[in-house]
Protein backbone atom coordinates (compact mmCIF):
# COMPACT_ATOMS: atom_id res chain seq x y z
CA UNK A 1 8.77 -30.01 22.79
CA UNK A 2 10.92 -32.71 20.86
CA UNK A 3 13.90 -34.07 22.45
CA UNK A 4 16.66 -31.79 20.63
CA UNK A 5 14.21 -28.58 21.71
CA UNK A 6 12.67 -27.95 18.48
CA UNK A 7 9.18 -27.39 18.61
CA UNK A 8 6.27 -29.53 17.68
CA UNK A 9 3.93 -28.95 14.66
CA UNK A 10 1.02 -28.27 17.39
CA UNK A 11 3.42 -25.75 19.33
CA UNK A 12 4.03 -24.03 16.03
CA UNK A 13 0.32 -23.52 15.45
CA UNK A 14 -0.51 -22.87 18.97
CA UNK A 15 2.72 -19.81 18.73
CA UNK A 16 1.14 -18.49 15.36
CA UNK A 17 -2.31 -18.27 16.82
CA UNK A 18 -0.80 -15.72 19.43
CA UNK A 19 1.27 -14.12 16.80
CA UNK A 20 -2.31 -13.57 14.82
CA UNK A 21 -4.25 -12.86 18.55
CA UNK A 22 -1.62 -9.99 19.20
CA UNK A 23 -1.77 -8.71 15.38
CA UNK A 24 -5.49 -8.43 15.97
CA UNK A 25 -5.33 -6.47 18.90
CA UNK A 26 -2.85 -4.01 17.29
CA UNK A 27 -5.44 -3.37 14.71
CA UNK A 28 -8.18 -2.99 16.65
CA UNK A 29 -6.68 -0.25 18.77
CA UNK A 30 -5.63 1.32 15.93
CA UNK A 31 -9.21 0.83 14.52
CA UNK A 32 -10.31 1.99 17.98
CA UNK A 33 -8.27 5.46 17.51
CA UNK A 34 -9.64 6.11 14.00
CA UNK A 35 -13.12 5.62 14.49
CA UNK A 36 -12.86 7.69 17.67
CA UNK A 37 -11.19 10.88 15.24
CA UNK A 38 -13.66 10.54 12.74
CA UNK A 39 -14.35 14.40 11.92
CA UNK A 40 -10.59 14.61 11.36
CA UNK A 41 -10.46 11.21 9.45
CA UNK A 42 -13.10 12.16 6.96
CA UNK A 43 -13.42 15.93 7.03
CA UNK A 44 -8.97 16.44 6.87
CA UNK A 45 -7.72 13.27 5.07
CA UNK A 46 -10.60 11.12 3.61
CA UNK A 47 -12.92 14.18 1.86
CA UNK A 48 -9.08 16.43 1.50
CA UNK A 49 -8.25 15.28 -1.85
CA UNK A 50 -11.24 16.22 -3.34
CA UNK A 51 -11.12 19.57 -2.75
CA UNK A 52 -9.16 21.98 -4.73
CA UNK A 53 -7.40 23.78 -1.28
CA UNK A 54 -5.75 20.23 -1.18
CA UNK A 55 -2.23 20.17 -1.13
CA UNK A 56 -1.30 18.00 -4.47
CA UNK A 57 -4.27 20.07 -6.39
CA UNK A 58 -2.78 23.40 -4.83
CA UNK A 59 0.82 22.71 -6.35
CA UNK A 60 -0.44 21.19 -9.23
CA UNK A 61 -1.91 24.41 -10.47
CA UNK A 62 0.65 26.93 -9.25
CA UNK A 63 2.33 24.70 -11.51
CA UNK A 64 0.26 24.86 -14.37
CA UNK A 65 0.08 28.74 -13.82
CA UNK A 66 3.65 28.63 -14.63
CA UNK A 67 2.97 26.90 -17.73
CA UNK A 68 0.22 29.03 -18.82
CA UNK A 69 -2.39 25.99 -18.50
CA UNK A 70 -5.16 25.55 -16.51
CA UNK A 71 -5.45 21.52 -17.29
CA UNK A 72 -3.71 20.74 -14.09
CA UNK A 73 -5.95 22.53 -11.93
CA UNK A 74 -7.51 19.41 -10.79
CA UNK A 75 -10.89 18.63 -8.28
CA UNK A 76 -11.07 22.36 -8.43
CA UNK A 77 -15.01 22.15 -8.57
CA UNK A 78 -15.61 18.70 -6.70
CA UNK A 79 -18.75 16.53 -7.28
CA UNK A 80 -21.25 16.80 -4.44
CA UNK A 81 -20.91 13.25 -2.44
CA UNK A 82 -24.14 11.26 -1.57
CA UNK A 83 -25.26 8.39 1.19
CA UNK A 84 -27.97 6.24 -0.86
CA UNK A 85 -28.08 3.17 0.99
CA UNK A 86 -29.22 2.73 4.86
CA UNK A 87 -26.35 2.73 6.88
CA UNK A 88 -23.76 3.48 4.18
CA UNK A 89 -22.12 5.73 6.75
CA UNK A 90 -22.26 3.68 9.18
CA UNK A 91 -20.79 0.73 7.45
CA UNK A 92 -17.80 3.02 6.05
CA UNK A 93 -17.31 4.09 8.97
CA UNK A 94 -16.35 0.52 10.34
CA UNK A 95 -14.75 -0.23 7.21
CA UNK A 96 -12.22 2.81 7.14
CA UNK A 97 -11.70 2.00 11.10
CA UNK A 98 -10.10 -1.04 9.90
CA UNK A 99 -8.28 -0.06 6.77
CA UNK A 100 -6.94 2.91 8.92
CA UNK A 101 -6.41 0.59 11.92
CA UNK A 102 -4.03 -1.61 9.85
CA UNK A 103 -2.03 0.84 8.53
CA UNK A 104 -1.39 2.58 12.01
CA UNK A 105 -0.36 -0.78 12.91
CA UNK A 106 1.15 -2.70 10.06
CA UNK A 107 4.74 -1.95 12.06
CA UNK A 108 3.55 -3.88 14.65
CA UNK A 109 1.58 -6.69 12.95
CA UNK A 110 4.86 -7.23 10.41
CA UNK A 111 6.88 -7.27 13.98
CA UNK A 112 4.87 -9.91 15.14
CA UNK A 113 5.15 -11.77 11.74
CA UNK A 114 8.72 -11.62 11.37
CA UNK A 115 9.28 -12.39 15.52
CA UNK A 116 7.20 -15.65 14.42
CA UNK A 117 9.71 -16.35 11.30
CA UNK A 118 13.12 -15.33 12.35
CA UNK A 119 13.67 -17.96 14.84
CA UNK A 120 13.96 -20.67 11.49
CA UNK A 121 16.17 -18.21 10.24
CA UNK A 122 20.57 -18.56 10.26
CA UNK A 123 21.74 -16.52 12.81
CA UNK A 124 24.11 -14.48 9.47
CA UNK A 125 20.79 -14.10 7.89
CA UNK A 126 18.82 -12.55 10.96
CA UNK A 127 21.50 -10.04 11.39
CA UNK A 128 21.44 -9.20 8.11
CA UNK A 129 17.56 -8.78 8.16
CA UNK A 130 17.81 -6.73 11.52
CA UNK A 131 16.03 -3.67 9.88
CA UNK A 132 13.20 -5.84 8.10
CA UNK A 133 10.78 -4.12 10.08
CA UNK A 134 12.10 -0.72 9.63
CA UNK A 135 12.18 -1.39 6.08
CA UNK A 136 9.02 -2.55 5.84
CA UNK A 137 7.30 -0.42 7.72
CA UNK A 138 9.17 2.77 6.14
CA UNK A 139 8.53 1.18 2.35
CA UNK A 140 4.63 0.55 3.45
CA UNK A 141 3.96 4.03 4.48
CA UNK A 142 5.97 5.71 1.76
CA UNK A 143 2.96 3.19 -0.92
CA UNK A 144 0.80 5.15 0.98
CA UNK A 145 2.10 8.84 0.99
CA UNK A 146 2.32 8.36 -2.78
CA UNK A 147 -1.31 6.68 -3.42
CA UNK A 148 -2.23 10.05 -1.05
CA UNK A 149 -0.71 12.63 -2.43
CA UNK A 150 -0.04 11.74 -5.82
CA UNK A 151 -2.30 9.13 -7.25
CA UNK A 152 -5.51 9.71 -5.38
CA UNK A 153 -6.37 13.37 -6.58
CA UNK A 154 -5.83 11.98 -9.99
CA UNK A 155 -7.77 9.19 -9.57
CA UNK A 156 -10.91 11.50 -7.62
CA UNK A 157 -11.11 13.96 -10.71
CA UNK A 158 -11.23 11.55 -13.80
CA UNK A 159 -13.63 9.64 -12.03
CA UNK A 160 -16.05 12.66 -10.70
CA UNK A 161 -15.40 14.44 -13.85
CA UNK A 162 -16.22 11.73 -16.53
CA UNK A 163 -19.16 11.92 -18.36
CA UNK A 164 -20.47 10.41 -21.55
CA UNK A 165 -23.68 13.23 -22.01
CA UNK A 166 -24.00 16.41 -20.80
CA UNK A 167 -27.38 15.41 -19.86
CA UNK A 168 -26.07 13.07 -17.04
CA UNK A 169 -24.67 14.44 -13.84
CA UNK A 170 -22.33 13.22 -11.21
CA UNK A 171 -23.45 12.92 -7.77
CA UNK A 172 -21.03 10.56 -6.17
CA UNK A 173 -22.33 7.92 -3.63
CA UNK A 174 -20.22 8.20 -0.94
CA UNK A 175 -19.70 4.71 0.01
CA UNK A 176 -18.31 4.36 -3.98
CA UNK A 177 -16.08 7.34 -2.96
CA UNK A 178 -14.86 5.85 0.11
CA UNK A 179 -14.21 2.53 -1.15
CA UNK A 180 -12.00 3.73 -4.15
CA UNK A 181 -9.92 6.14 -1.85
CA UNK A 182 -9.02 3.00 0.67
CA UNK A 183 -8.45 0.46 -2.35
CA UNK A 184 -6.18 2.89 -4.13
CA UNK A 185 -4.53 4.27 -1.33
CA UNK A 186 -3.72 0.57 0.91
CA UNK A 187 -3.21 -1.02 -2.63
CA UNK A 188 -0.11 1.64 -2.74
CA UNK A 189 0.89 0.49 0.53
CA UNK A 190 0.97 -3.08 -0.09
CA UNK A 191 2.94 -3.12 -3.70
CA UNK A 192 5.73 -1.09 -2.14
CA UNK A 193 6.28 -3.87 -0.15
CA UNK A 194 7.92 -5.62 -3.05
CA UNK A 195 12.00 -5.44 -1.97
CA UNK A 196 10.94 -7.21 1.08
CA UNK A 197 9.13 -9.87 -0.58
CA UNK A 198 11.89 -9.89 -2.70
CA UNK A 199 14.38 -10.07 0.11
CA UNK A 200 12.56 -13.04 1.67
CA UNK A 201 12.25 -14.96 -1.92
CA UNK A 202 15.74 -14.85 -2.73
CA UNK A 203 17.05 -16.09 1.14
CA UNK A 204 14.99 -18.77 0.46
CA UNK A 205 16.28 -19.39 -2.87
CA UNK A 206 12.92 -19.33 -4.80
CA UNK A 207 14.25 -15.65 -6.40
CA UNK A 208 17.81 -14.99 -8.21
CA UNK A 209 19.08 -11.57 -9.91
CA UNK A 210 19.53 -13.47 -12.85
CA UNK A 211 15.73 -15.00 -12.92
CA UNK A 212 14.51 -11.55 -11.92
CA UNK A 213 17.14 -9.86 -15.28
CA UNK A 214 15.57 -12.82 -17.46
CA UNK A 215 11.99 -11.71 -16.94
CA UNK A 216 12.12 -8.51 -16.68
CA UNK A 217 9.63 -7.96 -19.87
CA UNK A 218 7.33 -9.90 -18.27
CA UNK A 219 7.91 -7.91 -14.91
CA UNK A 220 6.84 -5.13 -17.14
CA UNK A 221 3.18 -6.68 -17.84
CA UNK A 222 2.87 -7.91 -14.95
CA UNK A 223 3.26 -4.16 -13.46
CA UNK A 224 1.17 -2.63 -15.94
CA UNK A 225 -1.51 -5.29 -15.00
CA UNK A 226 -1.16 -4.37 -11.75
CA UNK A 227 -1.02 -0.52 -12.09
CA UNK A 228 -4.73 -1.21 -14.10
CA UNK A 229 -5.88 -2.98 -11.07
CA UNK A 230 -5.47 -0.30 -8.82
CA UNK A 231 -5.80 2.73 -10.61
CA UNK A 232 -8.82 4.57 -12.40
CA UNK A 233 -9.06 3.90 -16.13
CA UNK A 234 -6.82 6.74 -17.44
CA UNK A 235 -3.21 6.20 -18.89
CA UNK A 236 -1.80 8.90 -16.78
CA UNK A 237 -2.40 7.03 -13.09
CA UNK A 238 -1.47 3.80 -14.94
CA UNK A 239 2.07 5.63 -15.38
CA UNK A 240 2.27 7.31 -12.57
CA UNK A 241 1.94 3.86 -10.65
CA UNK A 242 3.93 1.57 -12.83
CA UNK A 243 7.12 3.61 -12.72
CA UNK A 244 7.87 3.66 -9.00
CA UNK A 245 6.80 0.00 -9.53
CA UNK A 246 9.34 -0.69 -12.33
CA UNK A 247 11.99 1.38 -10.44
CA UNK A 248 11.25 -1.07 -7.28
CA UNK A 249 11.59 -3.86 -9.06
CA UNK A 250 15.36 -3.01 -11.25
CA UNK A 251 16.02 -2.32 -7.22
CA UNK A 252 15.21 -5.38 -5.77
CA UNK A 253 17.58 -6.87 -8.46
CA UNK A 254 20.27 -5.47 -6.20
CA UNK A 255 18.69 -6.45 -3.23
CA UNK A 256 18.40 -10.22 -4.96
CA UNK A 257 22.42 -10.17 -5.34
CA UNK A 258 22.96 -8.86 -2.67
CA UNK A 259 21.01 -11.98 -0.17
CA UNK A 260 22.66 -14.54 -2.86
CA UNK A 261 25.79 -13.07 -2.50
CA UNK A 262 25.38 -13.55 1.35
CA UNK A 263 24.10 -17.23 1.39
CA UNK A 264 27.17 -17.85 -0.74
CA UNK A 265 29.84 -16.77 1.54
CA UNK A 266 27.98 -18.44 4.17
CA UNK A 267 28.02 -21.69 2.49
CA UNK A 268 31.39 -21.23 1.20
């Protein structure tokens, strides 16, 4: 400890080290949880979408009765899934313990995070960023409710549906199943966590509103790039995914002013 109290550069690494310690052990309990519930993890939510009793494909096509179309009756006869590799199972099974494991914790890993980064913080600016991890948390799981519920079954029929000859057919490997419900879905999760990034940016002065205003046509690229990454190859789940994007973004705007507008009563 240096003479005025401030902490050393050592002390600082030795404080983030238990920050990333306690993290871990969040995760793995969540991990721990998920990989105990496995029927319900991959029967219920994992292998749900797929089917056409889902609840996204249900209203989808009550919808599409209404229109007199049966185009949005989507997954309603699913590929048959597939383990080809030695422990494929196994290995997804680990792997969607830890993807679920992070999301049941991610409040308590972005607690741990922010109780690292607050103390460098005004006092003003941590009682204006009292709810970070509310926010956070709430913005997180809301990217993943919508990568669920509306982007996934999307994503699950164009890709078990395409075919280029009707002499090939589909018979999904399930680890390639697995791996593109987790990327799409945690991918969700993590964009929506663009106000707070935001947020932090701008009380650090690295982001303005007027920067963010100035490039907002490259904002727009940048999103569609991004929507591409993380979606299947169709236009529709490119949309779907780059207008709550573009919608987050003209709203962090707001949030931008609103931190500048802070830091300049402060200083005033």
């Amino acid at each position: 400890m240096k003479p005025d109290g401030e902490m050393t550069f050592l002390q600082h690494l030795e404080e983030l080290r238990w920050v990333i310690i306690k993290a871990l052990i969040g995760i793995v309990i969540g991990a721990a949880l998920v990989f105990f519930f496995k029927n319900i993890v991959f029967d219920v939510i994992l292998l749900g979408p797929r089917s056409p009793g889902f609840i996204s494909n249900r209203l989808l096509c009550r919808v599409g009765g209404y229109l007199g179309t049966t185009s949005l009756c989507i997954n309603s006869h699913p590929a048959p899934l597939q383990n080809i590799t030695m422990g494929g199972q196994f290995n997804m099974h680990i792997w969607v313990a830890i993807v679920g494991g992070f999301i049941l914790a991610f409040p308590y890993v972005f607690y741990q995070f922010w109780s690292f980064v607050a103390p460098a913080l005004r006092e003003k600016e941590r009682k204006a960023a009292r709810g970070a991890v509310v926010v956070s948390s709430l913005l997180f799981m809301t990217g993943i409710m919508f990568g669920y519920f509306i982007l996934l079954p999307f994503s699950i029929d164009f890709l078990t549906t395409y075919s280029v000859s009707d002499l090939v057919e589909n018979h999904i490997n399930f680890v390639s199943y697995i791996s593109n419900v987790t990327s799409v879905v945690l991918a969700c999760g993590l964009v929506f966590e663009l106000p707070v990034v935001v947020y932090f940016l701008s009380s650090i002065g690295l982001v303005t509103p007027a920067l963010m205003k100035k490039f907002w046509r490259h904002a727009i690229v940048v999103i569609l790039i991004i929507a591409a990454i993380i979606t299947p190859p169709d236009w529709v789940s490119q949309v779907l995914v780059a207008f709550p994007l573009f919608a987050l973004y003209m709203g962090s705007i707001s949030i931008s002013a609103w931190v500048v507008r802070k830091r300049e009563r402060a200083g005033s």
